[in-house]
Protein backbone atom coordinates (compact mmCIF):
# COMPACT_ATOMS: atom_id res chain seq x y z
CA UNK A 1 -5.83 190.09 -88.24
CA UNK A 2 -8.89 187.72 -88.97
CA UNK A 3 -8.58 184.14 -87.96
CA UNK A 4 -9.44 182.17 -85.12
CA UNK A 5 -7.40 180.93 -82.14
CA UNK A 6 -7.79 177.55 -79.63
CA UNK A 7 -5.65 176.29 -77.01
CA UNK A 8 -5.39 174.42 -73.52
CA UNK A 9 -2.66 174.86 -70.50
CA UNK A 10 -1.94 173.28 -68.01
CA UNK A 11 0.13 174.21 -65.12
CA UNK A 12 1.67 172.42 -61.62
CA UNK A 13 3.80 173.33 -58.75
CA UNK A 14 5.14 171.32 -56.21
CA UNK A 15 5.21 172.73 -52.63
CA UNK A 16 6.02 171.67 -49.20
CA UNK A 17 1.98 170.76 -48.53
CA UNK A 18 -0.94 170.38 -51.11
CA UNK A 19 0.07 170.76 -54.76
CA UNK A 20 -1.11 173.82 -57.15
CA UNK A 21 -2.63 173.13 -60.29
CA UNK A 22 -4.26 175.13 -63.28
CA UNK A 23 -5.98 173.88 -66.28
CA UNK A 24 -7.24 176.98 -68.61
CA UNK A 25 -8.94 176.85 -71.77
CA UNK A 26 -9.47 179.85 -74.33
CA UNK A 27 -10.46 180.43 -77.49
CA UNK A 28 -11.15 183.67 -79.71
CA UNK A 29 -12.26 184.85 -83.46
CA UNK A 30 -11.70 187.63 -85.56
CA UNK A 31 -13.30 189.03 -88.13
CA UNK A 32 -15.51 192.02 -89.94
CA UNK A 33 -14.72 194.47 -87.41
CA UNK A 34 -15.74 191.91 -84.47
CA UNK A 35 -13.24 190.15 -82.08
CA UNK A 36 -14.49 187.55 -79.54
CA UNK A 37 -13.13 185.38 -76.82
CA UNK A 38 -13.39 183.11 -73.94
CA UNK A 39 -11.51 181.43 -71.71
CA UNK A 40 -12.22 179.07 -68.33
CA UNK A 41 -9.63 178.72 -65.93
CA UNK A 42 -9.46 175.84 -62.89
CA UNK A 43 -7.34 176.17 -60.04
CA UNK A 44 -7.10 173.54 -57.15
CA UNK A 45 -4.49 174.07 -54.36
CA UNK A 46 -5.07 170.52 -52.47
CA UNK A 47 -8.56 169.80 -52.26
CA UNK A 48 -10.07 173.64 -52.94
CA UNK A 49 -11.06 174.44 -56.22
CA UNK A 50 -11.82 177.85 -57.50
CA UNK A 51 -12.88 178.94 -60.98
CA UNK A 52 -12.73 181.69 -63.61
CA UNK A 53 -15.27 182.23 -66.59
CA UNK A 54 -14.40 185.56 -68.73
CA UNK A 55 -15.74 186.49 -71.83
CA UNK A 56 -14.86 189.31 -74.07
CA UNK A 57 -15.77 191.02 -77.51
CA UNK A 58 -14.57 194.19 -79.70
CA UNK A 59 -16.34 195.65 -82.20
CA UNK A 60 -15.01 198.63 -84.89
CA UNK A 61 -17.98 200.64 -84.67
CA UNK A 62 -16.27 203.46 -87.30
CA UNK A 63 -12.26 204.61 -88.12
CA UNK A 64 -11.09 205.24 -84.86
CA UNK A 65 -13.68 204.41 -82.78
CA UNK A 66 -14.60 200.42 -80.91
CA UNK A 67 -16.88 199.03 -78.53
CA UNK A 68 -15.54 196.55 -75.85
CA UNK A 69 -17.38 194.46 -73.03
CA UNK A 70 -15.88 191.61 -70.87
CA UNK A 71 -17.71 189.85 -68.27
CA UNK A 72 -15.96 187.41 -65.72
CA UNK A 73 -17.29 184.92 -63.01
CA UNK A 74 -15.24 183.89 -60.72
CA UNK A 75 -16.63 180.85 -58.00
CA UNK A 76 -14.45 179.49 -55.42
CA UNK A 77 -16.65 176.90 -55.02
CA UNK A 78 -17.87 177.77 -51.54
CA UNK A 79 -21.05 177.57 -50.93
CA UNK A 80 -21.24 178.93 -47.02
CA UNK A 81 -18.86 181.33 -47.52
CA UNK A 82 -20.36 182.30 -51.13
CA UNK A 83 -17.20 184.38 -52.00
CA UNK A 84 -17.97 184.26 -55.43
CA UNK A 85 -18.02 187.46 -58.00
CA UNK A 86 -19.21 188.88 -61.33
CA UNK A 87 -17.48 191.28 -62.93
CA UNK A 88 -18.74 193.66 -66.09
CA UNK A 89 -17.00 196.00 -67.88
CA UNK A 90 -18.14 198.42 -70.81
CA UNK A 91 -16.98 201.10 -72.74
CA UNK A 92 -16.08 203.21 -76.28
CA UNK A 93 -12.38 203.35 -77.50
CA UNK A 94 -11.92 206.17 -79.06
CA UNK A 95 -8.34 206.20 -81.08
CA UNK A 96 -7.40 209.78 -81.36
CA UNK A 97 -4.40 211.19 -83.73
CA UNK A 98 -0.73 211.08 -82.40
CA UNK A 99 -1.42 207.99 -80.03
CA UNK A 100 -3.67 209.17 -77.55
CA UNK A 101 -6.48 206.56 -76.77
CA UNK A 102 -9.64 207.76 -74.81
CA UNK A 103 -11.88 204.78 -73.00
CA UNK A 104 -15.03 205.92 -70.97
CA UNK A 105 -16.31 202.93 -69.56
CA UNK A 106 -18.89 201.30 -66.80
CA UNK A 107 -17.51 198.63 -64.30
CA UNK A 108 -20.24 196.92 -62.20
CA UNK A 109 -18.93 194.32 -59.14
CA UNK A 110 -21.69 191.80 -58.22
CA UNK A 111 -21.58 189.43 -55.03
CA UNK A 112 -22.28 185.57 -54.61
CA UNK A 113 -23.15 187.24 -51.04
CA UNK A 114 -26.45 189.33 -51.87
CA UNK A 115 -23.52 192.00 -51.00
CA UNK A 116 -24.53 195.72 -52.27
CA UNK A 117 -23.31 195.67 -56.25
CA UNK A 118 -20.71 198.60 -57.09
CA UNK A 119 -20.80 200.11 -60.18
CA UNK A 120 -18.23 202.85 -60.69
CA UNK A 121 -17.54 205.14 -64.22
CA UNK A 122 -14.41 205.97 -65.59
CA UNK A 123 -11.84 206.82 -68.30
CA UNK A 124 -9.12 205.33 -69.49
CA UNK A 125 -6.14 207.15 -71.46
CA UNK A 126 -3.14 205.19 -73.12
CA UNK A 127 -0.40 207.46 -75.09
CA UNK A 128 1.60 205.35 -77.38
CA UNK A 129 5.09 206.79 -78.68
């Protein structure tokens, strides 16, 4: 369906020690074939704060057949321990007849740390009946 979509959450738990909280923001769009969205997420357990960035988008290439990417960030803040990490993935969905769905895609893992990226390739299948 074409439209658009906005919204903010916001989340608490008590515990024994340090409170949890999350705040999250997100917002998408649909329309002529494309489908877009974003969303930020803040968690803080006590004083520590980590963070989530994601972005996404689908495209209808043809009948049947879609493009997808998402990339996410995610920072814990840290900047000795530099735990951080990006994470991309890419791919064609490919809709075949009788509910089989077919997704080659790329996944690349990237490190705060200078750590060796890891990319791997795979496929996806999803049978809907």
């Amino acid at each position: 369906n074409d439209g658009y979509n906005t919204g903010i959450v916001y989340s608490t738990e008590a515990t024994d020690g340090d409170p949890t909280n999350m705040i999250s923001a997100f917002g998408g769009f649909a329309g002529m074939g494309l489908r877009i969205g974003a969303e930020y997420d803040m968690l803080t357990i006590g004083s520590t704060e980590s963070s989530i960035i994601s972005v996404s988008a689908n495209y209808g290439i043809v009948d049947n057949m879609d493009a997808f990417f998402r990339y996410d960030i995610w920072d814990d803040n840290d900047s000795v321990n530099k735990n951080g990490t990006n994470y991309l993935i890419a791919g064609v969905l490919f809709n075949c007849d009788n509910g089989l769905s077919l997704a080659p895609n790329m996944r690349i893992e990237s490190f705060e740390n200078d750590s060796d990226s890891k990319t791997e390739y795979k496929i996806n299948f999803q049978f809907k009946f």
